[in-house]
C-alpha atoms as a PDB file:
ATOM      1  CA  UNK A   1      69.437 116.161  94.595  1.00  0.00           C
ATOM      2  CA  UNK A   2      71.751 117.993  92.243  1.00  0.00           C
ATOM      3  CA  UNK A   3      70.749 121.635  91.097  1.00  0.00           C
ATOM      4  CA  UNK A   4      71.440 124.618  88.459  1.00  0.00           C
ATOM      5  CA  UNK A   5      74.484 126.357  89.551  1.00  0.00           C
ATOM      6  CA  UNK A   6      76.880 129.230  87.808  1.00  0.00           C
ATOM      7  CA  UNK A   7      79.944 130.079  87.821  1.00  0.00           C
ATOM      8  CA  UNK A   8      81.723 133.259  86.863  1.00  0.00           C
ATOM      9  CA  UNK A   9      85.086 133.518  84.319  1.00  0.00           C
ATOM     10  CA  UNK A  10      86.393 135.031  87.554  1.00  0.00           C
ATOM     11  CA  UNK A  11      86.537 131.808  89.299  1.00  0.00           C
ATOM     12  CA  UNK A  12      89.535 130.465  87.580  1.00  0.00           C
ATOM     13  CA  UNK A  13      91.926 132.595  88.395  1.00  0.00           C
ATOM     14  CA  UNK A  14      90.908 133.436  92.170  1.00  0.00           C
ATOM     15  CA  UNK A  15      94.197 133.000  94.397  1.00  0.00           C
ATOM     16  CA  UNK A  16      92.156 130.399  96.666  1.00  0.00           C
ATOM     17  CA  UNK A  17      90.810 128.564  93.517  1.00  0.00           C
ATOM     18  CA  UNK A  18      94.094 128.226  91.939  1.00  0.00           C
ATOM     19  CA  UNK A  19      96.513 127.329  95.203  1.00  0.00           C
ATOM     20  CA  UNK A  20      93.497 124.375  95.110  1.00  0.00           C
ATOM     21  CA  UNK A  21      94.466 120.724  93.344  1.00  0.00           C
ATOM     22  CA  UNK A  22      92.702 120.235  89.964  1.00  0.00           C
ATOM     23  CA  UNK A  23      90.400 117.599  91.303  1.00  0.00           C
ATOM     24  CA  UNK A  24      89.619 119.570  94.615  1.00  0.00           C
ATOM     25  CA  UNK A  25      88.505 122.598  92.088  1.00  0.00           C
ATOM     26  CA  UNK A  26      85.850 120.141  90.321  1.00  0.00           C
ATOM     27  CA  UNK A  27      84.749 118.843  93.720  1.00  0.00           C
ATOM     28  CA  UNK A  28      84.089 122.188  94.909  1.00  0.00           C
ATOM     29  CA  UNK A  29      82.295 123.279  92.006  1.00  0.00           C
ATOM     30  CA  UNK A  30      79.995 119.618  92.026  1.00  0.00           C
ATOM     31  CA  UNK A  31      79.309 120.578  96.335  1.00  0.00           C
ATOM     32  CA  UNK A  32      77.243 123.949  94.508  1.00  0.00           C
ATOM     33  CA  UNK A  33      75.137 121.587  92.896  1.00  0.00           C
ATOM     34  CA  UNK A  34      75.231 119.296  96.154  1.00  0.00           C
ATOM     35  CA  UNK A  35      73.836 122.246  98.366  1.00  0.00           C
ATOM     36  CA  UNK A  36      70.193 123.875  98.928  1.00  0.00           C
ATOM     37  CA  UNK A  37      69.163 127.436  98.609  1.00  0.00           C
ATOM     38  CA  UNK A  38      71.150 128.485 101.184  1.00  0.00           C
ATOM     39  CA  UNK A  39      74.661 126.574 100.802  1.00  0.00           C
ATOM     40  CA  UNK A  40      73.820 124.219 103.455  1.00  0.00           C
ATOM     41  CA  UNK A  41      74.457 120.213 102.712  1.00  0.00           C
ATOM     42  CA  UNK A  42      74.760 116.732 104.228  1.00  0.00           C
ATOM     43  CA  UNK A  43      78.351 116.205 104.494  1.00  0.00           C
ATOM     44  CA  UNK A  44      79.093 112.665 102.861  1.00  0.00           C
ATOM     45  CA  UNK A  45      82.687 112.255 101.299  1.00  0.00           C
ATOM     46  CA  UNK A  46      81.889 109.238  99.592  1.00  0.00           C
ATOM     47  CA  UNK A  47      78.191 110.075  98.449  1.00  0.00           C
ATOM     48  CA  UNK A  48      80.613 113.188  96.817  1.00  0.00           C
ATOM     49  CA  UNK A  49      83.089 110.605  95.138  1.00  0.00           C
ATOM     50  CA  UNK A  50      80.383 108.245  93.419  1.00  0.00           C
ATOM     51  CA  UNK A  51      78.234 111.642  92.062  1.00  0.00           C
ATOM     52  CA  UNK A  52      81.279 114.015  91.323  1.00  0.00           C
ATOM     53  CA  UNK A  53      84.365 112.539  90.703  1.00  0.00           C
ATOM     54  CA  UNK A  54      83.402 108.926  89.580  1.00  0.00           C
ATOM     55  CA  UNK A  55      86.009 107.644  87.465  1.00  0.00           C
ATOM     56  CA  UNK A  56      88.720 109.645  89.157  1.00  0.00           C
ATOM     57  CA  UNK A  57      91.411 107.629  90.901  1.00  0.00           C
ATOM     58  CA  UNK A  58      91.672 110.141  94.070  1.00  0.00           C
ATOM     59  CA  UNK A  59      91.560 110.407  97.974  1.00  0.00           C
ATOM     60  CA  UNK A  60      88.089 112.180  98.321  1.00  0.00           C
ATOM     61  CA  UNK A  61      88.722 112.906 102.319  1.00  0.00           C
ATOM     62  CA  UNK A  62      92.088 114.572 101.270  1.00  0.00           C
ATOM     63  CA  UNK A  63      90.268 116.516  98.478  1.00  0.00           C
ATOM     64  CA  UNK A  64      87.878 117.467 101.157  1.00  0.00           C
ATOM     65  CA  UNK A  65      90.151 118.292 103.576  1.00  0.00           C
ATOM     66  CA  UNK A  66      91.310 121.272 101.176  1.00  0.00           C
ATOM     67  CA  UNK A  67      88.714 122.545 100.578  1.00  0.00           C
ATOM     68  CA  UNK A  68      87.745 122.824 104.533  1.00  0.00           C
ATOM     69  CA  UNK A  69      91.272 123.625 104.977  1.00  0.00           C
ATOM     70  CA  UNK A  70      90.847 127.078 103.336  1.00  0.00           C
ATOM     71  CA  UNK A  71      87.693 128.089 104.950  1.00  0.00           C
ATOM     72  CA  UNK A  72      85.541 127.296 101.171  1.00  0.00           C
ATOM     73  CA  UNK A  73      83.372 124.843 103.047  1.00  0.00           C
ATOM     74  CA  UNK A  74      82.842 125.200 106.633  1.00  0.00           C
ATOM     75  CA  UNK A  75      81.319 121.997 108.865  1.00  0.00           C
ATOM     76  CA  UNK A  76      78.735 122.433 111.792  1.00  0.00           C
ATOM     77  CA  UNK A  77      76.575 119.992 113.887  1.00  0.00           C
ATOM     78  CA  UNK A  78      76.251 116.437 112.822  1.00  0.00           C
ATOM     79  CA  UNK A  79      77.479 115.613 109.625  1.00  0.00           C
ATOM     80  CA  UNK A  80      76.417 119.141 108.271  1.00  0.00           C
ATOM     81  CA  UNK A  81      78.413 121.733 106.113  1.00  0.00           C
ATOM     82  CA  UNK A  82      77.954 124.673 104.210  1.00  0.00           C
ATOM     83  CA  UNK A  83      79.469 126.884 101.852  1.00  0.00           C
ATOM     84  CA  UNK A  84      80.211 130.680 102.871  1.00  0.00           C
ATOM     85  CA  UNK A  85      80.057 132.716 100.397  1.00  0.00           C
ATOM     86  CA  UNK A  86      77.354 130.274  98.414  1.00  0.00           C
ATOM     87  CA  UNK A  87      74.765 133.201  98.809  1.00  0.00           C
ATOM     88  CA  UNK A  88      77.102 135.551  97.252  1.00  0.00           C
ATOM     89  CA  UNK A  89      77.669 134.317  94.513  1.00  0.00           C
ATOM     90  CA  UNK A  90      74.330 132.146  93.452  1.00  0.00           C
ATOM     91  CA  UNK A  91      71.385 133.351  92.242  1.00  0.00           C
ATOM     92  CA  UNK A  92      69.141 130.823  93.291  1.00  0.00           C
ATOM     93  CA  UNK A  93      65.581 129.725  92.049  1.00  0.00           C
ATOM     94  CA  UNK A  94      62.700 131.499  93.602  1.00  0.00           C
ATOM     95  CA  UNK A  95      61.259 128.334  93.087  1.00  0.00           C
ATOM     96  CA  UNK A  96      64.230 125.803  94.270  1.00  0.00           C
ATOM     97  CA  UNK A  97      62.630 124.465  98.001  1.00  0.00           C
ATOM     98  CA  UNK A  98      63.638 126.698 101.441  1.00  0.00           C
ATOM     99  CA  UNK A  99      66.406 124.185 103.658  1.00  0.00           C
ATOM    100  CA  UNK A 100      65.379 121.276 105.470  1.00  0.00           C
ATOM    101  CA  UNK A 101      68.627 121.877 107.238  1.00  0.00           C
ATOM    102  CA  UNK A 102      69.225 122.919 110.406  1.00  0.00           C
ATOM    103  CA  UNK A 103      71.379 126.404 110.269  1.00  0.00           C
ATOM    104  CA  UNK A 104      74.703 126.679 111.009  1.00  0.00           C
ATOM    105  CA  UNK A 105      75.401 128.625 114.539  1.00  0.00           C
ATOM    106  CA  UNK A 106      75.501 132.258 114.944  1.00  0.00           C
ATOM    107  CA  UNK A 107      79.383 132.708 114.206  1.00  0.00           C
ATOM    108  CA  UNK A 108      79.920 130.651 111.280  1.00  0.00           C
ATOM    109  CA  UNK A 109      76.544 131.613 109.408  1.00  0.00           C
ATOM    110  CA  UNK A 110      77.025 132.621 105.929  1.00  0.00           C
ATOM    111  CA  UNK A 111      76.676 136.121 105.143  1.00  0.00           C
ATOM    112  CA  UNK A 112      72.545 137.421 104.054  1.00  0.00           C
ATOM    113  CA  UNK A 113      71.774 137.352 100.350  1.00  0.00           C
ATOM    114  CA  UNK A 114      71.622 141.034 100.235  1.00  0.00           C
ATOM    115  CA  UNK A 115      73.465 143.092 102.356  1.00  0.00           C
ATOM    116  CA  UNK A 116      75.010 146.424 101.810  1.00  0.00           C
ATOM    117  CA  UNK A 117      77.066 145.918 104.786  1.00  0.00           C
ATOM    118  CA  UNK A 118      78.818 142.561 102.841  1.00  0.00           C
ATOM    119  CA  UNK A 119      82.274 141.980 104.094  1.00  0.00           C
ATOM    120  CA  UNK A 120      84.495 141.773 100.833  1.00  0.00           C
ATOM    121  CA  UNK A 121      84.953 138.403  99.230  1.00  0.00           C
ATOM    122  CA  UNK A 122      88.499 137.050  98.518  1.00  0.00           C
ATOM    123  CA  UNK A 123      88.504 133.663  98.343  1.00  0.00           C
ATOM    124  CA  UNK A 124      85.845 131.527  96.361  1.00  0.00           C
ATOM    125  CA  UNK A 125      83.163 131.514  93.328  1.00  0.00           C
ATOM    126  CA  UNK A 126      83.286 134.670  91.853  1.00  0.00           C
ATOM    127  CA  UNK A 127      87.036 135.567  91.926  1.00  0.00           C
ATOM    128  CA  UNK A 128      88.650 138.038  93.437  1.00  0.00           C
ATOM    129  CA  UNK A 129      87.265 141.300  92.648  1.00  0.00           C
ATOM    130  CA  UNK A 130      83.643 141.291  93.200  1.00  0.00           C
ATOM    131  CA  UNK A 131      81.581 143.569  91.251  1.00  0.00           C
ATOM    132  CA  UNK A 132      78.375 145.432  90.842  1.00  0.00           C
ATOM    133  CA  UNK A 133      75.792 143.346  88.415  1.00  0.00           C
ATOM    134  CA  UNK A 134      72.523 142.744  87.626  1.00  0.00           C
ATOM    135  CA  UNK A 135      69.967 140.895  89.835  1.00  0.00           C
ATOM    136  CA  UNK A 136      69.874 139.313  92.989  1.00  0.00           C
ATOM    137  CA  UNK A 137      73.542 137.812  92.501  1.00  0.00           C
ATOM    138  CA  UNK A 138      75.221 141.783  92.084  1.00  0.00           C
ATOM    139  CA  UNK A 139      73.236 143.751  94.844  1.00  0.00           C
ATOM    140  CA  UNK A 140      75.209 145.480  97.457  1.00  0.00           C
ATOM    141  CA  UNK A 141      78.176 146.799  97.304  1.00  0.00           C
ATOM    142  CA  UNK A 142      81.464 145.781  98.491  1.00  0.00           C
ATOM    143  CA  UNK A 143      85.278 146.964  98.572  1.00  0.00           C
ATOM    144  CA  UNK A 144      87.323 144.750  95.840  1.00  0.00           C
ATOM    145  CA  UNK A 145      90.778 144.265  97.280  1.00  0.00           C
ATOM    146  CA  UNK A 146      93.322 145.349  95.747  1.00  0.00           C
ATOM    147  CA  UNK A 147      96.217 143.645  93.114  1.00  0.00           C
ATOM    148  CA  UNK A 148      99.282 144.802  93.328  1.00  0.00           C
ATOM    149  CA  UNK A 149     102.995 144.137  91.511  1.00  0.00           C
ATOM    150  CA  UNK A 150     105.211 141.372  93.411  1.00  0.00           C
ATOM    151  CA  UNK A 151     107.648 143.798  96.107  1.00  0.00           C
ATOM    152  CA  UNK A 152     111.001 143.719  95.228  1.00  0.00           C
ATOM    153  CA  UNK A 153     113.026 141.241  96.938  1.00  0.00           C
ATOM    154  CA  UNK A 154     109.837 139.048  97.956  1.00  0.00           C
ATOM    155  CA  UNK A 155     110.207 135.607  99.580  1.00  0.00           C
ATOM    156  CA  UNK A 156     107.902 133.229 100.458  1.00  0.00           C
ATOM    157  CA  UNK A 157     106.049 133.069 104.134  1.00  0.00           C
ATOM    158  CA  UNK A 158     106.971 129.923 106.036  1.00  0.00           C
ATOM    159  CA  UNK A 159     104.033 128.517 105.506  1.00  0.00           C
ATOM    160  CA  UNK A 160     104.531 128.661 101.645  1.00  0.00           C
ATOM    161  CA  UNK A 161     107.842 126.913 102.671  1.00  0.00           C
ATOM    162  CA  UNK A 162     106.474 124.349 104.523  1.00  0.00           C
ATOM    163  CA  UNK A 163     103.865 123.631 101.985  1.00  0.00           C
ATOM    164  CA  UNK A 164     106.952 122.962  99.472  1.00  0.00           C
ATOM    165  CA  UNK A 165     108.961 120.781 101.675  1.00  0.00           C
ATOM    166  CA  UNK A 166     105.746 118.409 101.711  1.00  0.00           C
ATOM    167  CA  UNK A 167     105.032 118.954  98.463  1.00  0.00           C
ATOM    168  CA  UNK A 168     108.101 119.036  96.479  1.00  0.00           C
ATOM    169  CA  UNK A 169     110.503 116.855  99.128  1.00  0.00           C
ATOM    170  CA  UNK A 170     112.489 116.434  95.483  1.00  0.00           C
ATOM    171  CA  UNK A 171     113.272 119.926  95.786  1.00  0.00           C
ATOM    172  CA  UNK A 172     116.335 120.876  97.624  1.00  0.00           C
ATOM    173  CA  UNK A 173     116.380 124.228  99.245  1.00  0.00           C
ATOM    174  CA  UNK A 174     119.005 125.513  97.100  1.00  0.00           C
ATOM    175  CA  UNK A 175     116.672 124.917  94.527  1.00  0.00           C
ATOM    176  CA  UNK A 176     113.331 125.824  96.146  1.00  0.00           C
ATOM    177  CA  UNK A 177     115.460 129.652  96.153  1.00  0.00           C
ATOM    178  CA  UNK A 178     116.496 129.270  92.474  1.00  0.00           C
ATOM    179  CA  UNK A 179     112.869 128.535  91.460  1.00  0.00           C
ATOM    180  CA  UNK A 180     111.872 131.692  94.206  1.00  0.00           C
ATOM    181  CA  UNK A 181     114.234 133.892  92.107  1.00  0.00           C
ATOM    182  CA  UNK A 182     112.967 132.682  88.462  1.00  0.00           C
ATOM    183  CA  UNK A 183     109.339 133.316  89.504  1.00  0.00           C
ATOM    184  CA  UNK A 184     110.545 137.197  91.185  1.00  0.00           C
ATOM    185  CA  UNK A 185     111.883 137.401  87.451  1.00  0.00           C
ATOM    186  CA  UNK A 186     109.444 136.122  85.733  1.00  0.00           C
ATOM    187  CA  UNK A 187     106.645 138.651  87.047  1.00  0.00           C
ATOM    188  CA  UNK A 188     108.666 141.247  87.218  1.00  0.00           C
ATOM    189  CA  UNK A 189     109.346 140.966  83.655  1.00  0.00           C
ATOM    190  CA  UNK A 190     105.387 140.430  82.456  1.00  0.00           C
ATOM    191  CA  UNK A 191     104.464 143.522  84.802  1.00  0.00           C
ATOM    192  CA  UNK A 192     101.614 140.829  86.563  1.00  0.00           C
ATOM    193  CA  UNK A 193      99.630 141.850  89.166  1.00  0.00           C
ATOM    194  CA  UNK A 194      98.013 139.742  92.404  1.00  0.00           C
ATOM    195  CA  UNK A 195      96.091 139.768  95.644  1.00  0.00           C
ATOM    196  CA  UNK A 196      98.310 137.244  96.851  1.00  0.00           C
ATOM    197  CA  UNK A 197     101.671 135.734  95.429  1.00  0.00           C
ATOM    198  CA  UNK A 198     101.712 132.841  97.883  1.00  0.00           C
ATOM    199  CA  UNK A 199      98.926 131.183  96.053  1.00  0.00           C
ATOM    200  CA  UNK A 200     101.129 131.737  92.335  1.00  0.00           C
ATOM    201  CA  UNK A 201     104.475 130.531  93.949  1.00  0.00           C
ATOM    202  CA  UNK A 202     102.875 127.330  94.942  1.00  0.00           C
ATOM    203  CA  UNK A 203     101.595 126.906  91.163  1.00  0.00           C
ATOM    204  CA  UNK A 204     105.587 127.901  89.892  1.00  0.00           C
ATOM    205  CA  UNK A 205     107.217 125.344  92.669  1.00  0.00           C
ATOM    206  CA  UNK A 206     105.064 122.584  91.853  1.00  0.00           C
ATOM    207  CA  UNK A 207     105.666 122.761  87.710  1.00  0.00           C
ATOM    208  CA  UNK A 208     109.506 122.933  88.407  1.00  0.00           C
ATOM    209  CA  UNK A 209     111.355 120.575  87.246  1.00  0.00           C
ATOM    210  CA  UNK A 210     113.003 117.877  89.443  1.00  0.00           C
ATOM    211  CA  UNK A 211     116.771 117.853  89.927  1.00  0.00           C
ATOM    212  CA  UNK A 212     116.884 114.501  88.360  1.00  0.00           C
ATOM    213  CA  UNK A 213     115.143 115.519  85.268  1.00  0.00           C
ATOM    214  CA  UNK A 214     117.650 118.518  84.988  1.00  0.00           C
ATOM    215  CA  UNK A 215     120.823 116.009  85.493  1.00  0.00           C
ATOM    216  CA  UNK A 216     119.244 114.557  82.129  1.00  0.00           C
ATOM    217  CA  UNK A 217     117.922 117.151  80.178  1.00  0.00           C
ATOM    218  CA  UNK A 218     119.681 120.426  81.532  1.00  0.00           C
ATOM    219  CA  UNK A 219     117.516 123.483  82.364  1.00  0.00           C
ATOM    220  CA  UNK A 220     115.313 125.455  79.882  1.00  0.00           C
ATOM    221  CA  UNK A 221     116.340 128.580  79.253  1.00  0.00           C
ATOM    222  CA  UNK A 222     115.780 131.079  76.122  1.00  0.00           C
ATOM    223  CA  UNK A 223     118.949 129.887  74.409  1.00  0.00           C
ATOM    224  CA  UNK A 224     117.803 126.343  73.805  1.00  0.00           C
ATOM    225  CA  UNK A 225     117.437 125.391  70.003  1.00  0.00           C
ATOM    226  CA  UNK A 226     114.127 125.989  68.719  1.00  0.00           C
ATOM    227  CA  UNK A 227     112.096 122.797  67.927  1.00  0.00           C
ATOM    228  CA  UNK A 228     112.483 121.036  64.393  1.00  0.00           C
ATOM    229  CA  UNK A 229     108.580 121.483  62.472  1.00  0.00           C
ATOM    230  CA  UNK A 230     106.337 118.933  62.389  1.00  0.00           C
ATOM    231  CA  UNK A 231     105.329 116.959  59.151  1.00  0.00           C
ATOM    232  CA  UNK A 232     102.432 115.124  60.609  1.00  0.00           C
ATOM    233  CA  UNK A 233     101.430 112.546  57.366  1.00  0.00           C
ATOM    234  CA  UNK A 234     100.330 109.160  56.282  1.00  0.00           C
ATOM    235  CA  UNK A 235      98.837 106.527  58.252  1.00  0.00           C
ATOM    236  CA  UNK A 236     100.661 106.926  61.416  1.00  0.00           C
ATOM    237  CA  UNK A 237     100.394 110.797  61.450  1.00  0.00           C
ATOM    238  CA  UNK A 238      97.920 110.138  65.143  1.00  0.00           C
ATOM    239  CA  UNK A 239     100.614 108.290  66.307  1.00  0.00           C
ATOM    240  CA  UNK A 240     103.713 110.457  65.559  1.00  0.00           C
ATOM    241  CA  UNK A 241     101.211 113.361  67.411  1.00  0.00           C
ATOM    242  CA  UNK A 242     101.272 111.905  70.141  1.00  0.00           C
ATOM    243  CA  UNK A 243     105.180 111.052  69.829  1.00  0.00           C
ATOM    244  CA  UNK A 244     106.046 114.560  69.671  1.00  0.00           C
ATOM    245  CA  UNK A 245     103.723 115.860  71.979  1.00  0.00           C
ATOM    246  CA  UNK A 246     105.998 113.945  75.066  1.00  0.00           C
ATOM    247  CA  UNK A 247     108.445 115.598  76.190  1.00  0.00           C
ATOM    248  CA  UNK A 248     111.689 114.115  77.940  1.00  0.00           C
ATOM    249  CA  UNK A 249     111.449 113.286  81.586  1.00  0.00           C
ATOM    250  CA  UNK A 250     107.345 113.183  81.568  1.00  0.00           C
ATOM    251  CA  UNK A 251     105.506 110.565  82.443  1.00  0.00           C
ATOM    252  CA  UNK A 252     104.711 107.829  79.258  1.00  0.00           C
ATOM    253  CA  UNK A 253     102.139 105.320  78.691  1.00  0.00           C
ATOM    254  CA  UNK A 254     102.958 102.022  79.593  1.00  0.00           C
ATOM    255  CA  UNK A 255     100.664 100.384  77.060  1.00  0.00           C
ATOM    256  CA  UNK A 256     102.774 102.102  74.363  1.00  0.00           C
ATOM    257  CA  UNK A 257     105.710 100.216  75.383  1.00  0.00           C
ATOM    258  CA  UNK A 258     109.484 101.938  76.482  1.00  0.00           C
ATOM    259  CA  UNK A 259     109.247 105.583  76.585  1.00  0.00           C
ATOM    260  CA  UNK A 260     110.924 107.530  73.395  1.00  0.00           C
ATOM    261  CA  UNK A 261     114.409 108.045  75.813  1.00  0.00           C
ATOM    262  CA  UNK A 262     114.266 105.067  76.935  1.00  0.00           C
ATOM    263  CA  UNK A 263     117.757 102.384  76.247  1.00  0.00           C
ATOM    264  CA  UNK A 264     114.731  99.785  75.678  1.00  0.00           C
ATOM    265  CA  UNK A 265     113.798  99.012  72.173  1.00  0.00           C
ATOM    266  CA  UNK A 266     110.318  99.687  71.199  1.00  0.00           C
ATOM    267  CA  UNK A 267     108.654  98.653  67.760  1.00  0.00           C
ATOM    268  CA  UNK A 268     106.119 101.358  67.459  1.00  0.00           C
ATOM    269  CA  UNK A 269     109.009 103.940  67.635  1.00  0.00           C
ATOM    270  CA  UNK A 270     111.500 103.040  64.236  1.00  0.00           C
ATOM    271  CA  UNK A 271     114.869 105.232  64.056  1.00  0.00           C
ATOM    272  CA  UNK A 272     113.495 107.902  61.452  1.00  0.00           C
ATOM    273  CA  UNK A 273     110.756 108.946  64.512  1.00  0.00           C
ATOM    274  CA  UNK A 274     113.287 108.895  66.941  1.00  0.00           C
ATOM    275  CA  UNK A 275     115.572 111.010  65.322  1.00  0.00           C
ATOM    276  CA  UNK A 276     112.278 113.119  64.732  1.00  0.00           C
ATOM    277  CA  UNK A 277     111.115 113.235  67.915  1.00  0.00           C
ATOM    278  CA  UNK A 278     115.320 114.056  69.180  1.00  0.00           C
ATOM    279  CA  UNK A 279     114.935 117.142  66.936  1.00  0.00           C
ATOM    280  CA  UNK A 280     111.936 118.431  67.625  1.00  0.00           C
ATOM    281  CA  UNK A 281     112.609 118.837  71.279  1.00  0.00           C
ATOM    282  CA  UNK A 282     116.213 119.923  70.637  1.00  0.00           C
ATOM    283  CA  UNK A 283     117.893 117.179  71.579  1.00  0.00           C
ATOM    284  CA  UNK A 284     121.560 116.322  69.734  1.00  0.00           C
ATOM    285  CA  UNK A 285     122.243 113.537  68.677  1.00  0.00           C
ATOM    286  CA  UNK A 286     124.904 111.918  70.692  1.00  0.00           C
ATOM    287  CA  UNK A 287     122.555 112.673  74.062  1.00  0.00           C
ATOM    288  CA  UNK A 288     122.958 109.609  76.617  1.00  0.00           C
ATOM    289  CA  UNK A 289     119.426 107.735  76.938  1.00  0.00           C
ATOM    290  CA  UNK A 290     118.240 107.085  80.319  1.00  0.00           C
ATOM    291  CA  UNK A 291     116.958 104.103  80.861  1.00  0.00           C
ATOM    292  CA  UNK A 292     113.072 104.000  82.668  1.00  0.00           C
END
């Protein structure tokens, strides 16, 4: 039986929410609503897939295997799980029915509901620097860790490594330590702060562009021409939207035939909206199509 959960702005940019997949996220918020009073549940994968992620083409056990992966949900006895820091961060009921599940043992059991003697919180529902609030959900207190400024000269653990090699296998490591030095530039120059930068490097390495897409397109940098305005009008305006709004080297609908750089012809796209879309993402006009 599904229940009432929250969830706090703080969640979405926690280092162990965000170095999560997008669909693992959802799952992980939809196993709050899965689990009883006390953040104890039935562990069934595919009960999880029908109720949570129904329509999503994904591999639930991989999805699940995150998530236990990092510690948010912990198994225990037979085909029982729970979640951690559920009590933390969850203010329950008083009228949502005790557990009819067997507790977890002694050294995985979730911290008390109240405690001033709470260990701090980094990884899960309510971000990463836990507060003092009202009610049942902000008692105690606890030490927030702390953010700090990326060192200078920071590299990756090898574990942040390996994690790229599976990954990114498209990424050389040449370019696995360009992309290391664009994202020690990139932070250094917006003065960001974090509890962890492994987490934020695995978000940077796995938006980088492929090599193949740079052998077509050429890297992005601030010198590129700016993008021709669009004049979005008539009866096709939805259409030419959605034109503009690829860019080259992403993926494309097949139902909408060959993609925009594409050598294919394709009668939804004339020559005026090629030309169009060519501009508006700053391509000249004598660049080479590639064929898809």
């Amino acid at each position: 039986m599904a229940r009432i959960r929250t969830i706090k702005p703080e969640f979405f940019t926690s280092d162990d929410i965000c170095a999560l997949s997008p669909q693992a996220r959802l799952l992980y918020i939809g196993l709050w609503c899965e689990a009883d009073r006390e953040g104890r549940l039935v562990w069934a994968p595919r009960g999880f897939k029908r109720r949570y992620l129904p329509d999503d083409d994904c591999d639930v056990d991989a999805l699940c295997r995150e998530l236990t992966d990092r510690t948010l949900v912990r198994l225990y006895g037979s085909g029982l799980a729970f979640i951690p820091t559920f009590a933390t961060h969850q203010h329950v009921n008083p009228r949502e029915a005790a557990s009819k599940l067997a507790p977890p043992p002694p050294p995985l059991h979730a911290s008390p509901r109240v405690s001033d003697a709470s260990p701090p919180v980094t990884d899960a529902q309510g971000g990463r620097e836990p507060k003092e609030g009202k009610g049942r959900e902000g008692e105690g207190r606890r030490a927030p860790s702390t953010a700090h400024p990326l060192p200078a000269g920071w590299t990756p653990g090898d574990e942040d490594i390996g994690w790229a090699r599976t990954a990114r296998p498209d990424l050389a490591a040449a370019m696995i330590e360009a992309e290391t030095e664009r994202f020690r530039n990139f932070q250094a120059g917006q003065n960001r702060t974090a509890h962890s930068w492994g987490p934020l490097w695995r978000n940077w390495v796995m938006k980088a562009a492929s090599a193949e897409v740079l052998a077509r397109h050429g890297p992005a940098t601030a010198a590129a021409p700016a993008r021709a305005p669009l004049r979005l009008t008539g009866a096709h305006s939805v259409w030419t939207f959605r034109l503009m709004a690829h860019r080259p080297g992403e993926p494309w609908p097949e139902e909408h035939g060959p993609a925009p750089e594409s050598d294919l012809d394709n009668p939804r796209i004339d020559a005026d909206q090629r030309r169009q879309w060519r501009r508006h993402h700053g391509l000249s006009a004598s660049w080479a199509k590639v064929p898809t």
